[in-house]
PDB file of N, CA and C in Angstrom:
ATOM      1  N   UNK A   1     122.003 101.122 188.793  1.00  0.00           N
ATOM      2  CA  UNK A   1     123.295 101.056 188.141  1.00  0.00           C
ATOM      3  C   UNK A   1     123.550  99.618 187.708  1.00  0.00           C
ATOM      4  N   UNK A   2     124.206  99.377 186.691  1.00  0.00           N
ATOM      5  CA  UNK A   2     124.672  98.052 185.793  1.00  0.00           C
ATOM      6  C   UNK A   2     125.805  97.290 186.544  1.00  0.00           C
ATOM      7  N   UNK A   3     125.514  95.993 187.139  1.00  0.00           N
ATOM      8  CA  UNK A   3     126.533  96.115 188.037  1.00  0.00           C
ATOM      9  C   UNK A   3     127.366  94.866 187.117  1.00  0.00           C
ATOM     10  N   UNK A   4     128.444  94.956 186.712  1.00  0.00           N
ATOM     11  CA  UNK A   4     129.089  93.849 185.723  1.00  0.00           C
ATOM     12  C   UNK A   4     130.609  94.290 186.013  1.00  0.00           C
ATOM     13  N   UNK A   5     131.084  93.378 186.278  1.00  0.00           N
ATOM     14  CA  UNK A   5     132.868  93.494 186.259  1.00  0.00           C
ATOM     15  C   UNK A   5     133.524  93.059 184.875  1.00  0.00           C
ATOM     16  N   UNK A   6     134.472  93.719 184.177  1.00  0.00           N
ATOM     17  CA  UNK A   6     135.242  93.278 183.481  1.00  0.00           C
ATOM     18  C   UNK A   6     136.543  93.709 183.663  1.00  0.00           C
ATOM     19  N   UNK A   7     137.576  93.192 182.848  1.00  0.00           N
ATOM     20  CA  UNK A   7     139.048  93.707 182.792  1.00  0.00           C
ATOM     21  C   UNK A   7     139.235  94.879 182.242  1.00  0.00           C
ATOM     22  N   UNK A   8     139.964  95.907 182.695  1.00  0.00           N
ATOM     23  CA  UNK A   8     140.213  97.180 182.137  1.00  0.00           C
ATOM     24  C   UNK A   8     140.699  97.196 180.052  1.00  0.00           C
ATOM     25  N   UNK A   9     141.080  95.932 180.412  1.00  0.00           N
ATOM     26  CA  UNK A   9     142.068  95.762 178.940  1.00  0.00           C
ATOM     27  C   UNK A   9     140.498  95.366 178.019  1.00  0.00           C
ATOM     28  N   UNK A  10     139.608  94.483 178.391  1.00  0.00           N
ATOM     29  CA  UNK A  10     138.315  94.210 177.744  1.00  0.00           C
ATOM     30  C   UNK A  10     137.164  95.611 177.207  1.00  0.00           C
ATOM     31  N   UNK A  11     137.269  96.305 178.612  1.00  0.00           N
ATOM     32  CA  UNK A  11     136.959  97.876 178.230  1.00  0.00           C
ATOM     33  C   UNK A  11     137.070  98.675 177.702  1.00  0.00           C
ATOM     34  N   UNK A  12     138.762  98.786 177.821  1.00  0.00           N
ATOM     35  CA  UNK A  12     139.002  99.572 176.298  1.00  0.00           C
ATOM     36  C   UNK A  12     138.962  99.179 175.328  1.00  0.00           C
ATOM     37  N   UNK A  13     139.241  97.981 175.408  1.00  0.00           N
ATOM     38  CA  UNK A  13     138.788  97.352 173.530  1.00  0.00           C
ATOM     39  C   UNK A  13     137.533  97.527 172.728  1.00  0.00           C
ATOM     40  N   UNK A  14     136.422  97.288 173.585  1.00  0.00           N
ATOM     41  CA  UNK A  14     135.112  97.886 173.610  1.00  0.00           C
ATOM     42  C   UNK A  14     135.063  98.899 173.344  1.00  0.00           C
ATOM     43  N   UNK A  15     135.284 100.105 174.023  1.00  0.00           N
ATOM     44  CA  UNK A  15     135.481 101.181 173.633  1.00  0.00           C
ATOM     45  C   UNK A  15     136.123 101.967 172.819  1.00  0.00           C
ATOM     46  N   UNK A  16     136.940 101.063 172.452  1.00  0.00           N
ATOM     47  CA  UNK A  16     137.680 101.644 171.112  1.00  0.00           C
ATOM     48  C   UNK A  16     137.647 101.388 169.975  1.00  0.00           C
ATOM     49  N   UNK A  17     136.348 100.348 170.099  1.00  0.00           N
ATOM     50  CA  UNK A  17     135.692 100.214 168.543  1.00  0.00           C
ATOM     51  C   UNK A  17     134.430 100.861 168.427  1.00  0.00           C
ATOM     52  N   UNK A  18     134.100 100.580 169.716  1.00  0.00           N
ATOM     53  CA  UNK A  18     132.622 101.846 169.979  1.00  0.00           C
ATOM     54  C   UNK A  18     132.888 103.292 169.320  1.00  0.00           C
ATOM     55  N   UNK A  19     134.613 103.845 169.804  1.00  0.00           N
ATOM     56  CA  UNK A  19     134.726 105.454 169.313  1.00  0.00           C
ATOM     57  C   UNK A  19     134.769 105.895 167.691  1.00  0.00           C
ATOM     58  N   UNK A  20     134.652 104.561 167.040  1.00  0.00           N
ATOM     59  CA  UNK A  20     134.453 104.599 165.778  1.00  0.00           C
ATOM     60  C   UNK A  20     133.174 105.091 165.283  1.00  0.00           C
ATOM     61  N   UNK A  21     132.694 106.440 164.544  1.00  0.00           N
ATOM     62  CA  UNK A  21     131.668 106.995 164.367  1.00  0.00           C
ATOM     63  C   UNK A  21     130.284 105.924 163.891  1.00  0.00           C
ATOM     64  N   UNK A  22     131.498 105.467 162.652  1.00  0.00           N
ATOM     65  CA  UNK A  22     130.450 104.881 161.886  1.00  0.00           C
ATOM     66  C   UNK A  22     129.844 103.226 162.683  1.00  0.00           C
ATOM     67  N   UNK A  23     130.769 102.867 163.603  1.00  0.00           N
ATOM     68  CA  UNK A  23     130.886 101.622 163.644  1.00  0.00           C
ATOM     69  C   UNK A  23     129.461 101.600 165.445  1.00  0.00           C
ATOM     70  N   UNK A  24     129.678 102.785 166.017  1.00  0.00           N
ATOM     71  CA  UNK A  24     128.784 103.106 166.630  1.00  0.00           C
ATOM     72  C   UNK A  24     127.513 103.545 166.261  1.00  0.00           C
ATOM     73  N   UNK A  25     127.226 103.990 164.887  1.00  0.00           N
ATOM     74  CA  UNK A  25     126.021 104.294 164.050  1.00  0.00           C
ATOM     75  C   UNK A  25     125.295 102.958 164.102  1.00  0.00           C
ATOM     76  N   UNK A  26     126.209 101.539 163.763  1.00  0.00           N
ATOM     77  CA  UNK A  26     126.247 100.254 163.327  1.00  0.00           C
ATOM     78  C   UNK A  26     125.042 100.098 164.143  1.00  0.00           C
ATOM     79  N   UNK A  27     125.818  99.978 166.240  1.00  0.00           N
ATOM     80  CA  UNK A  27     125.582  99.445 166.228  1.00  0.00           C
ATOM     81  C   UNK A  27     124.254 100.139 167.164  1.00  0.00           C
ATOM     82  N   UNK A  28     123.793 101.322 167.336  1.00  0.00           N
ATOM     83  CA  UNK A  28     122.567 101.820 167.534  1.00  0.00           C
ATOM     84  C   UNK A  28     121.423 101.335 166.334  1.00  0.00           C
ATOM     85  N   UNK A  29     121.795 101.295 165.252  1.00  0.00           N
ATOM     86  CA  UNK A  29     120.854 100.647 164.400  1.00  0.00           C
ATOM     87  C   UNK A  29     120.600  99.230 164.300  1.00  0.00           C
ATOM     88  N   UNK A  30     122.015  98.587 165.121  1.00  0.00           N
ATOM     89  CA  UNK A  30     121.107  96.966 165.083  1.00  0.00           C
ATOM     90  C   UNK A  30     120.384  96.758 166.483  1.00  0.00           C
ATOM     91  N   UNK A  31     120.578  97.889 166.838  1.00  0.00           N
ATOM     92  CA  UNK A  31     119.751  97.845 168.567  1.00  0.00           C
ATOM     93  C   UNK A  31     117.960  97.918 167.900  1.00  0.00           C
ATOM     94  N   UNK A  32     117.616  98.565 166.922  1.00  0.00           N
ATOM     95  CA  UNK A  32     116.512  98.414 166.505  1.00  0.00           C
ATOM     96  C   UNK A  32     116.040  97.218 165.939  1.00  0.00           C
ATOM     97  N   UNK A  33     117.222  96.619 164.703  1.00  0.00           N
ATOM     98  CA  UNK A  33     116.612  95.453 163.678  1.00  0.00           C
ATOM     99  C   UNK A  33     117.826  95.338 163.414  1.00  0.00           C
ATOM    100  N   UNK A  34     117.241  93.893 162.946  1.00  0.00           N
ATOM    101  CA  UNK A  34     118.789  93.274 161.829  1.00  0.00           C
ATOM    102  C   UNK A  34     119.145  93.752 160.642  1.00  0.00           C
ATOM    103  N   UNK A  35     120.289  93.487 160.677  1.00  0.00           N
ATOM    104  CA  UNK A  35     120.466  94.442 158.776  1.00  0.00           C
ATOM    105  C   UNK A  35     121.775  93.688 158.494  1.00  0.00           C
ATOM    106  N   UNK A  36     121.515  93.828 156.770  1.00  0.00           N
ATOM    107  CA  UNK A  36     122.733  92.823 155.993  1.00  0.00           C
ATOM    108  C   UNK A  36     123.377  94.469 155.578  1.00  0.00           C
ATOM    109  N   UNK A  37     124.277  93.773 154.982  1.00  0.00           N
ATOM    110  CA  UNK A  37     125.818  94.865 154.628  1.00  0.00           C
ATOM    111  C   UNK A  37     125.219  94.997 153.938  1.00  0.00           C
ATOM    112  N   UNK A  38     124.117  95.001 152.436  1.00  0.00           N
ATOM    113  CA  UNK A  38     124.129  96.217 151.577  1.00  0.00           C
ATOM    114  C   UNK A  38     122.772  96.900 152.257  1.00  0.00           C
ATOM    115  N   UNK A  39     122.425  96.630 152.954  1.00  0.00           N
ATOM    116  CA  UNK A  39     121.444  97.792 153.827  1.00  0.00           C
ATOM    117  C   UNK A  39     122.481  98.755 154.429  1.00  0.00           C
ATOM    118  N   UNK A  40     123.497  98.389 154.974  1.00  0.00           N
ATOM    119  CA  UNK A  40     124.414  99.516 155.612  1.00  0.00           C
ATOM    120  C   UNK A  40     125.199 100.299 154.736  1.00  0.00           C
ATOM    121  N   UNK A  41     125.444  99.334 153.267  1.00  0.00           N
ATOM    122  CA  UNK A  41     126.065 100.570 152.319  1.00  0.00           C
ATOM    123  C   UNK A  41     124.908 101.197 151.893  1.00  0.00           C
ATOM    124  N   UNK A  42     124.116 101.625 151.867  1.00  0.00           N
ATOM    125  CA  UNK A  42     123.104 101.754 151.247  1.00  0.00           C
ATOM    126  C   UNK A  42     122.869 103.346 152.661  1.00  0.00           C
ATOM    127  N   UNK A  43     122.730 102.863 153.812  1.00  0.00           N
ATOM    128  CA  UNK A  43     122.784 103.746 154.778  1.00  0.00           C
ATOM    129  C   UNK A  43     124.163 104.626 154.619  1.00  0.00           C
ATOM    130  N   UNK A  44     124.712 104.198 154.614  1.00  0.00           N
ATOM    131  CA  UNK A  44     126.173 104.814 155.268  1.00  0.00           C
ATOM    132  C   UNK A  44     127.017 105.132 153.711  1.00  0.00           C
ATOM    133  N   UNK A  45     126.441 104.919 152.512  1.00  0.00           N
ATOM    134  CA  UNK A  45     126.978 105.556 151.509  1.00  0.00           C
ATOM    135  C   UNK A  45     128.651 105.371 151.403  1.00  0.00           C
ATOM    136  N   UNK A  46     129.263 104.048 152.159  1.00  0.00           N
ATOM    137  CA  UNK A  46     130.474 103.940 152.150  1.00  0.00           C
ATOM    138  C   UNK A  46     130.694 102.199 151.131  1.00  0.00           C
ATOM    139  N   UNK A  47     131.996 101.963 150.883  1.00  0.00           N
ATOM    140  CA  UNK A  47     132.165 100.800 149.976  1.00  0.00           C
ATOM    141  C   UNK A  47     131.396  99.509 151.184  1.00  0.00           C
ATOM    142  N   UNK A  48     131.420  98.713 149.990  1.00  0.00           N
ATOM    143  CA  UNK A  48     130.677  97.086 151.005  1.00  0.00           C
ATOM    144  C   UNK A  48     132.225  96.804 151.709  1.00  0.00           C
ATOM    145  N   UNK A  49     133.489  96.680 151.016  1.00  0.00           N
ATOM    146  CA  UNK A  49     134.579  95.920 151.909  1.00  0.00           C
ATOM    147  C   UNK A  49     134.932  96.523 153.246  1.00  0.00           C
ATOM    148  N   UNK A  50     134.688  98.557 153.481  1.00  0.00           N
ATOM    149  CA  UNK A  50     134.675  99.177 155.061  1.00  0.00           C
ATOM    150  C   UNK A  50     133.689  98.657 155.435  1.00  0.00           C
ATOM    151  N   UNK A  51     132.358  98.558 155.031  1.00  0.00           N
ATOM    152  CA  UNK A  51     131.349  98.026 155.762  1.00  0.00           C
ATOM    153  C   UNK A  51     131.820  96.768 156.199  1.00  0.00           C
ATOM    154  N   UNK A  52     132.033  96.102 155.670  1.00  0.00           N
ATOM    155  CA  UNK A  52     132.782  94.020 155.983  1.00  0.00           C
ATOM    156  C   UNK A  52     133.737  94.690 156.745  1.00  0.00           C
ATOM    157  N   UNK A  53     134.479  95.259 156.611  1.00  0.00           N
ATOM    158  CA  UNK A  53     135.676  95.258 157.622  1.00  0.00           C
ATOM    159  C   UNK A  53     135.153  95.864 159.333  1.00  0.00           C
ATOM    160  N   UNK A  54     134.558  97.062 159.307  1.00  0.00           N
ATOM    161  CA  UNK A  54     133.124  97.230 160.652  1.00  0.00           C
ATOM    162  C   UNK A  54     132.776  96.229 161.233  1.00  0.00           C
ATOM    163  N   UNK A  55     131.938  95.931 160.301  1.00  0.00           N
ATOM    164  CA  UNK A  55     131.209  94.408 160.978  1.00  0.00           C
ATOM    165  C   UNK A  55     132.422  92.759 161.677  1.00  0.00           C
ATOM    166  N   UNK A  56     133.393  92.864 161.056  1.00  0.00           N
ATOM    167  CA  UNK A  56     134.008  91.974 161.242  1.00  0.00           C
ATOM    168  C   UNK A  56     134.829  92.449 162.447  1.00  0.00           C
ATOM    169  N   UNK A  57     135.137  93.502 162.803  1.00  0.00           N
ATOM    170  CA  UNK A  57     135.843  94.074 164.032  1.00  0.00           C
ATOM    171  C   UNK A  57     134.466  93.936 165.047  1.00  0.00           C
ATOM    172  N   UNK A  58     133.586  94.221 164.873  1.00  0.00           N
ATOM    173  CA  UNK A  58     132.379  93.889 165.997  1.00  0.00           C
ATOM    174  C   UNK A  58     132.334  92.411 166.592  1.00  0.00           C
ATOM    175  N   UNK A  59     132.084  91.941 165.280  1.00  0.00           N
ATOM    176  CA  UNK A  59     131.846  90.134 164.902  1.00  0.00           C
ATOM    177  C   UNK A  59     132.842  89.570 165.803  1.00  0.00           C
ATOM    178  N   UNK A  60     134.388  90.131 165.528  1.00  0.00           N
ATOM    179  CA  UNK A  60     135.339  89.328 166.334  1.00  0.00           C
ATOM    180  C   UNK A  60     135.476  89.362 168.177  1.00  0.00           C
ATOM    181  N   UNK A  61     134.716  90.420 168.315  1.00  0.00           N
ATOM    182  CA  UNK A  61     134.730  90.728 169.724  1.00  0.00           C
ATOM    183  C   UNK A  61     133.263  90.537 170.526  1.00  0.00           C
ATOM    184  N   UNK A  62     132.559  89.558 169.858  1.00  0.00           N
ATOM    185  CA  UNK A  62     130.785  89.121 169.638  1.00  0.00           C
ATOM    186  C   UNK A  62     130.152  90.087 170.440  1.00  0.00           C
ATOM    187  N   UNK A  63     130.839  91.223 170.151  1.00  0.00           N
ATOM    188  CA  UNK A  63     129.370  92.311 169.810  1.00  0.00           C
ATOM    189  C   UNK A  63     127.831  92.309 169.331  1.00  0.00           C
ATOM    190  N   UNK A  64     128.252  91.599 168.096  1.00  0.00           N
ATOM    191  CA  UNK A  64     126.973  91.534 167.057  1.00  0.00           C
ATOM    192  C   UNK A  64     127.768  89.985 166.643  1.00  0.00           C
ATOM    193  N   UNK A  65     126.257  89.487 166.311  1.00  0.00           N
ATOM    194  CA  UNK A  65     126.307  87.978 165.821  1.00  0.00           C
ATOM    195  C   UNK A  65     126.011  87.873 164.526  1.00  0.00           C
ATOM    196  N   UNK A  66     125.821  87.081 163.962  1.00  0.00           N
ATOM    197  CA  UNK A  66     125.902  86.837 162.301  1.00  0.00           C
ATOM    198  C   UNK A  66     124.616  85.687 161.940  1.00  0.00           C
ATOM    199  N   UNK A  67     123.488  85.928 160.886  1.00  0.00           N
ATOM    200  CA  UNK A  67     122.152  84.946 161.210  1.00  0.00           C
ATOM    201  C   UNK A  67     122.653  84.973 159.353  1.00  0.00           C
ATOM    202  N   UNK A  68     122.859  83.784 158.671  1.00  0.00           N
ATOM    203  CA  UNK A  68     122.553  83.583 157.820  1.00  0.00           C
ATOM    204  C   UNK A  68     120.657  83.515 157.041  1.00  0.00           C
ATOM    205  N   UNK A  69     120.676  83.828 155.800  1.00  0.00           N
ATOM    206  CA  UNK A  69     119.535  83.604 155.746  1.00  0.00           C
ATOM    207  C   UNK A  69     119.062  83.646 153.763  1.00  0.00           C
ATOM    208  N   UNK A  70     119.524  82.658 153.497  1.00  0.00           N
ATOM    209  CA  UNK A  70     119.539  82.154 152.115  1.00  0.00           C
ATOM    210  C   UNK A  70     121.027  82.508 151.776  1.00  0.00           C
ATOM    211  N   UNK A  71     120.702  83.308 150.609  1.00  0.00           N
ATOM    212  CA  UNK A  71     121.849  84.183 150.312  1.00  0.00           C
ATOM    213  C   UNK A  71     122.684  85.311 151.157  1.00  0.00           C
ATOM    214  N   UNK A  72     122.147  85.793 152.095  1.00  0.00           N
ATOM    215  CA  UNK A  72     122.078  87.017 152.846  1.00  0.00           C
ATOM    216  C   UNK A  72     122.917  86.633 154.154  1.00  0.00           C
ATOM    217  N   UNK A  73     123.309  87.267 154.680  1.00  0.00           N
ATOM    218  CA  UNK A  73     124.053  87.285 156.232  1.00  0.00           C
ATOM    219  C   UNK A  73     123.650  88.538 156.837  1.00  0.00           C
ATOM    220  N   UNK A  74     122.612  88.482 157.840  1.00  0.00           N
ATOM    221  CA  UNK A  74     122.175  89.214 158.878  1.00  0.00           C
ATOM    222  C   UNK A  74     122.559  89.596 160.265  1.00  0.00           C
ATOM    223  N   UNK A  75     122.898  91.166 160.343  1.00  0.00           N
ATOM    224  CA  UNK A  75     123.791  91.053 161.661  1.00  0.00           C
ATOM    225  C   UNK A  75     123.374  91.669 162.976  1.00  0.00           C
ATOM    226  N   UNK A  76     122.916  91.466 164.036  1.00  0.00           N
ATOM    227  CA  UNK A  76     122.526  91.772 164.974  1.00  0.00           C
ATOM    228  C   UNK A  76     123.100  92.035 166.136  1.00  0.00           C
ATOM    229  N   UNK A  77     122.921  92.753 167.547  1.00  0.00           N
ATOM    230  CA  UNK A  77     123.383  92.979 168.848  1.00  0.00           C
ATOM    231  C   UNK A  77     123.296  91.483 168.828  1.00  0.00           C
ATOM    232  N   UNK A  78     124.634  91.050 169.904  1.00  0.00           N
ATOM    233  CA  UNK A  78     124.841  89.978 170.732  1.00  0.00           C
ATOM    234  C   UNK A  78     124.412  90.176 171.809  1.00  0.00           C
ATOM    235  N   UNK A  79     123.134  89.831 172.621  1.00  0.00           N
ATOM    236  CA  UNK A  79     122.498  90.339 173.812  1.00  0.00           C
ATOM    237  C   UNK A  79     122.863  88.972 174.848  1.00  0.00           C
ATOM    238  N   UNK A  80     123.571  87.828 174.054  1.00  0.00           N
ATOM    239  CA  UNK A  80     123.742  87.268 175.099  1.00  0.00           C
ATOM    240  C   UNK A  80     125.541  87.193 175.192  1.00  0.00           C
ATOM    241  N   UNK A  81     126.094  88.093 174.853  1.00  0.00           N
ATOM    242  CA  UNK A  81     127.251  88.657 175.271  1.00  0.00           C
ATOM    243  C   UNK A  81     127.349  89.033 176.610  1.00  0.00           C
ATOM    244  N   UNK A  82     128.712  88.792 177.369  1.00  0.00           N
ATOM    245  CA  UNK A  82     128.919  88.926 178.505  1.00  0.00           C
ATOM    246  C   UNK A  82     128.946  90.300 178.599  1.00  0.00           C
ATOM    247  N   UNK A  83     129.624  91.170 177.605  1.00  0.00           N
ATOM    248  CA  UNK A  83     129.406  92.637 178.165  1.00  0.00           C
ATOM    249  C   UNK A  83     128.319  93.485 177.346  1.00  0.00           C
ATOM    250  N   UNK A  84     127.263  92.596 176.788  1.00  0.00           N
ATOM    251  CA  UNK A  84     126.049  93.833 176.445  1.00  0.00           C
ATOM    252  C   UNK A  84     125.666  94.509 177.500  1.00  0.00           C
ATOM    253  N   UNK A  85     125.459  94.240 178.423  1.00  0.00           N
ATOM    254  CA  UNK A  85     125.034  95.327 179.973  1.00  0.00           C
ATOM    255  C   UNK A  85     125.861  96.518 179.461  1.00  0.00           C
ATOM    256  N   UNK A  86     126.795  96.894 179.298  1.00  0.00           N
ATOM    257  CA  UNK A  86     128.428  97.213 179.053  1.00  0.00           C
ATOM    258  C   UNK A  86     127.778  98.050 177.989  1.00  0.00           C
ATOM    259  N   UNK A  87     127.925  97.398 177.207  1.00  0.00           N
ATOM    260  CA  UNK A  87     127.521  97.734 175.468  1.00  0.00           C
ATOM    261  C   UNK A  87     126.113  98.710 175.280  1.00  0.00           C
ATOM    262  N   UNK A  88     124.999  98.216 176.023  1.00  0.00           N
ATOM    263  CA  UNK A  88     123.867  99.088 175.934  1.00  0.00           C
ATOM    264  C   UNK A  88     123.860  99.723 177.020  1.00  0.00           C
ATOM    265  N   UNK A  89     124.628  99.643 177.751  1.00  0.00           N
ATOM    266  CA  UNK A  89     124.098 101.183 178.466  1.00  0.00           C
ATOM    267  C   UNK A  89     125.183 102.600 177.657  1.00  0.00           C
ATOM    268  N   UNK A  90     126.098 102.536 177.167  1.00  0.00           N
ATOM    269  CA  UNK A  90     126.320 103.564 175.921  1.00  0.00           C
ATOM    270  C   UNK A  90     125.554 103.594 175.055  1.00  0.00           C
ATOM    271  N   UNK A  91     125.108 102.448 174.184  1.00  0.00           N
ATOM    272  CA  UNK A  91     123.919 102.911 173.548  1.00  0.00           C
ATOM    273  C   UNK A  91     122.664 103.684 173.828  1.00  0.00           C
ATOM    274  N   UNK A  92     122.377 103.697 175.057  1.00  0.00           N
ATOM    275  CA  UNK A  92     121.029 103.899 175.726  1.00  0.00           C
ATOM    276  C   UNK A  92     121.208 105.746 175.668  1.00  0.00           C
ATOM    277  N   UNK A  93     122.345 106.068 175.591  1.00  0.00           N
ATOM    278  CA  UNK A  93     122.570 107.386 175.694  1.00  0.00           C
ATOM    279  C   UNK A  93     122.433 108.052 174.587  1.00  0.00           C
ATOM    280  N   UNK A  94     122.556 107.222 173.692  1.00  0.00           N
ATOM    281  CA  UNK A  94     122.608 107.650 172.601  1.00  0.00           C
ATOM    282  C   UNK A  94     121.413 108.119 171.703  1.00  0.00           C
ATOM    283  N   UNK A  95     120.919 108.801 170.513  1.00  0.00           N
ATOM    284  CA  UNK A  95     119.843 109.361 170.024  1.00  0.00           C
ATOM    285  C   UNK A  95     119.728 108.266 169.389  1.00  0.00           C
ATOM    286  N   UNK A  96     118.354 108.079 168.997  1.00  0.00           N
ATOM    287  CA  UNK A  96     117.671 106.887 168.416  1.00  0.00           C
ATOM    288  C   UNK A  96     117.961 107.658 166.625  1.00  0.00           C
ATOM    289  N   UNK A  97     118.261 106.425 166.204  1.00  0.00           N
ATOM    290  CA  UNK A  97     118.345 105.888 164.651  1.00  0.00           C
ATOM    291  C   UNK A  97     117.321 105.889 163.686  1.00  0.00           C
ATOM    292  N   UNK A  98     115.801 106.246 163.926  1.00  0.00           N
ATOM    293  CA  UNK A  98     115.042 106.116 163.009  1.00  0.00           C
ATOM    294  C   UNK A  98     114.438 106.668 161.989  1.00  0.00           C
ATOM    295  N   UNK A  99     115.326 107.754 161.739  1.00  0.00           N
ATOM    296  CA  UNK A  99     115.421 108.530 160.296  1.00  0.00           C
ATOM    297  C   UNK A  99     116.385 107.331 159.468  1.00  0.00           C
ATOM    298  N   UNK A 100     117.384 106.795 159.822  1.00  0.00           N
ATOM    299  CA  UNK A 100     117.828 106.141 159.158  1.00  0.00           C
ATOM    300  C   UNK A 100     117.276 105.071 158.186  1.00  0.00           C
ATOM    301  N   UNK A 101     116.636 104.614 159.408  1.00  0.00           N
ATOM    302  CA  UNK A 101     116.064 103.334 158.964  1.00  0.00           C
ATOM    303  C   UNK A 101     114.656 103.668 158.279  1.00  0.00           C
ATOM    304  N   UNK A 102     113.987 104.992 158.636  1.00  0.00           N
ATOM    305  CA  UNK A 102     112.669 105.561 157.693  1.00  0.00           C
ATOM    306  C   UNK A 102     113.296 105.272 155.807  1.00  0.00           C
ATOM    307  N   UNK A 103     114.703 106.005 156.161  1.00  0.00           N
ATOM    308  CA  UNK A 103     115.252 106.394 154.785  1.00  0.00           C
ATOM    309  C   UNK A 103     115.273 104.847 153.861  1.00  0.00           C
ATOM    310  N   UNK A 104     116.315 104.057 154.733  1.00  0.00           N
ATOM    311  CA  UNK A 104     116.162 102.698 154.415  1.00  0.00           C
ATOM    312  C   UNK A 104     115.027 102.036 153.704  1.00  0.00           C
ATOM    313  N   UNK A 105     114.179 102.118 153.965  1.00  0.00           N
ATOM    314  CA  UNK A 105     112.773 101.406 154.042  1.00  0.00           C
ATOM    315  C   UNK A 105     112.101 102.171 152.994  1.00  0.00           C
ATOM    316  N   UNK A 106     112.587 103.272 152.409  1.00  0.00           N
ATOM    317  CA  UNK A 106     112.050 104.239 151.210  1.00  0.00           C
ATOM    318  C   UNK A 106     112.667 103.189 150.138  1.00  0.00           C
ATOM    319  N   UNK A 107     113.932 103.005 150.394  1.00  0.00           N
ATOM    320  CA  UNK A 107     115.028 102.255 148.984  1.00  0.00           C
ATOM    321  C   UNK A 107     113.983 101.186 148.411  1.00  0.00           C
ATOM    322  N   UNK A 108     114.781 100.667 147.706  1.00  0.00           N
ATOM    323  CA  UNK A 108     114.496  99.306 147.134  1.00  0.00           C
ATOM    324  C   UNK A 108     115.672  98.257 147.482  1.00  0.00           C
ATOM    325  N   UNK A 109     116.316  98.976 148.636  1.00  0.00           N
ATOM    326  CA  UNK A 109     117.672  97.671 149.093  1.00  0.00           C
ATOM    327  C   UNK A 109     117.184  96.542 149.918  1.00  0.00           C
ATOM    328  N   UNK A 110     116.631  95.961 149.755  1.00  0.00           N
ATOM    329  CA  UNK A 110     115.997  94.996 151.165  1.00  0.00           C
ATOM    330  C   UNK A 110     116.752  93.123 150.770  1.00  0.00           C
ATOM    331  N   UNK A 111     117.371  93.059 152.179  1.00  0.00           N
ATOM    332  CA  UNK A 111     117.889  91.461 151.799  1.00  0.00           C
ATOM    333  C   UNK A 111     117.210  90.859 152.348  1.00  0.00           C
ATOM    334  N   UNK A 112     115.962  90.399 151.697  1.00  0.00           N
ATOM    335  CA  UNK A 112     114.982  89.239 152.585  1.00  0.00           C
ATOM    336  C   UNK A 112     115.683  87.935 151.542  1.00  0.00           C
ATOM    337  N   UNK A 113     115.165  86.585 152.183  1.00  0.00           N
ATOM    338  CA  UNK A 113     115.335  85.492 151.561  1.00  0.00           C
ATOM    339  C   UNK A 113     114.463  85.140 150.226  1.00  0.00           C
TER     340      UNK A 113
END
């Protein structure tokens, strides 16, 4: 068992961005790889500004961190977050993502530098 203490009020906050469908899709897929926002519109078939607005509700609670990289901003699990223990063991339950990212990788969306 994960043994980590936090505040009840920290938990639900967590969790109540976690109960967000899409925003939990997010972040099982950056548990695999990094990905820029038009890889996720591109996945998730929704506008770039919900996608920015997702990511920035994660971002603010350093969920997921932010890797610049030329033009591009790359966003990843925060594993050295105090509550990833927290964070991936819901993920861990969860079904793996890699139809997604098969689909992904068919496109021609790729933000390399």
């Amino acid at each position: 068992m994960i043994k980590t203490s936090m505040r009840m009020e920290q938990a639900s906050k967590i969790l109540k961005l976690m109960g967000d469908k899409n925003r939990l899709t997010m972040l099982k897929l950056l548990e695999s790889q990094s990905l820029c926002v038009c890889e996720f519109v591109e996945l998730f078939d929704i506008s770039q500004p919900a996608i920015s607005q997702h990511l920035r509700k994660l971002k603010d609670i350093s969920i997921i961190k932010e890797d610049k990289r030329g033009q591009w901003v790359h966003y990843s699990i925060n594993t050295e977050n105090e509550y990833y223990p927290f964070v991936k063991a819901i993920l861990d339950q969860l079904p793996n993502e890699r139809e997604k990212l098969k689909k992904l990788e068919k496109t021609d969306v790729h933000c390399d530098m």
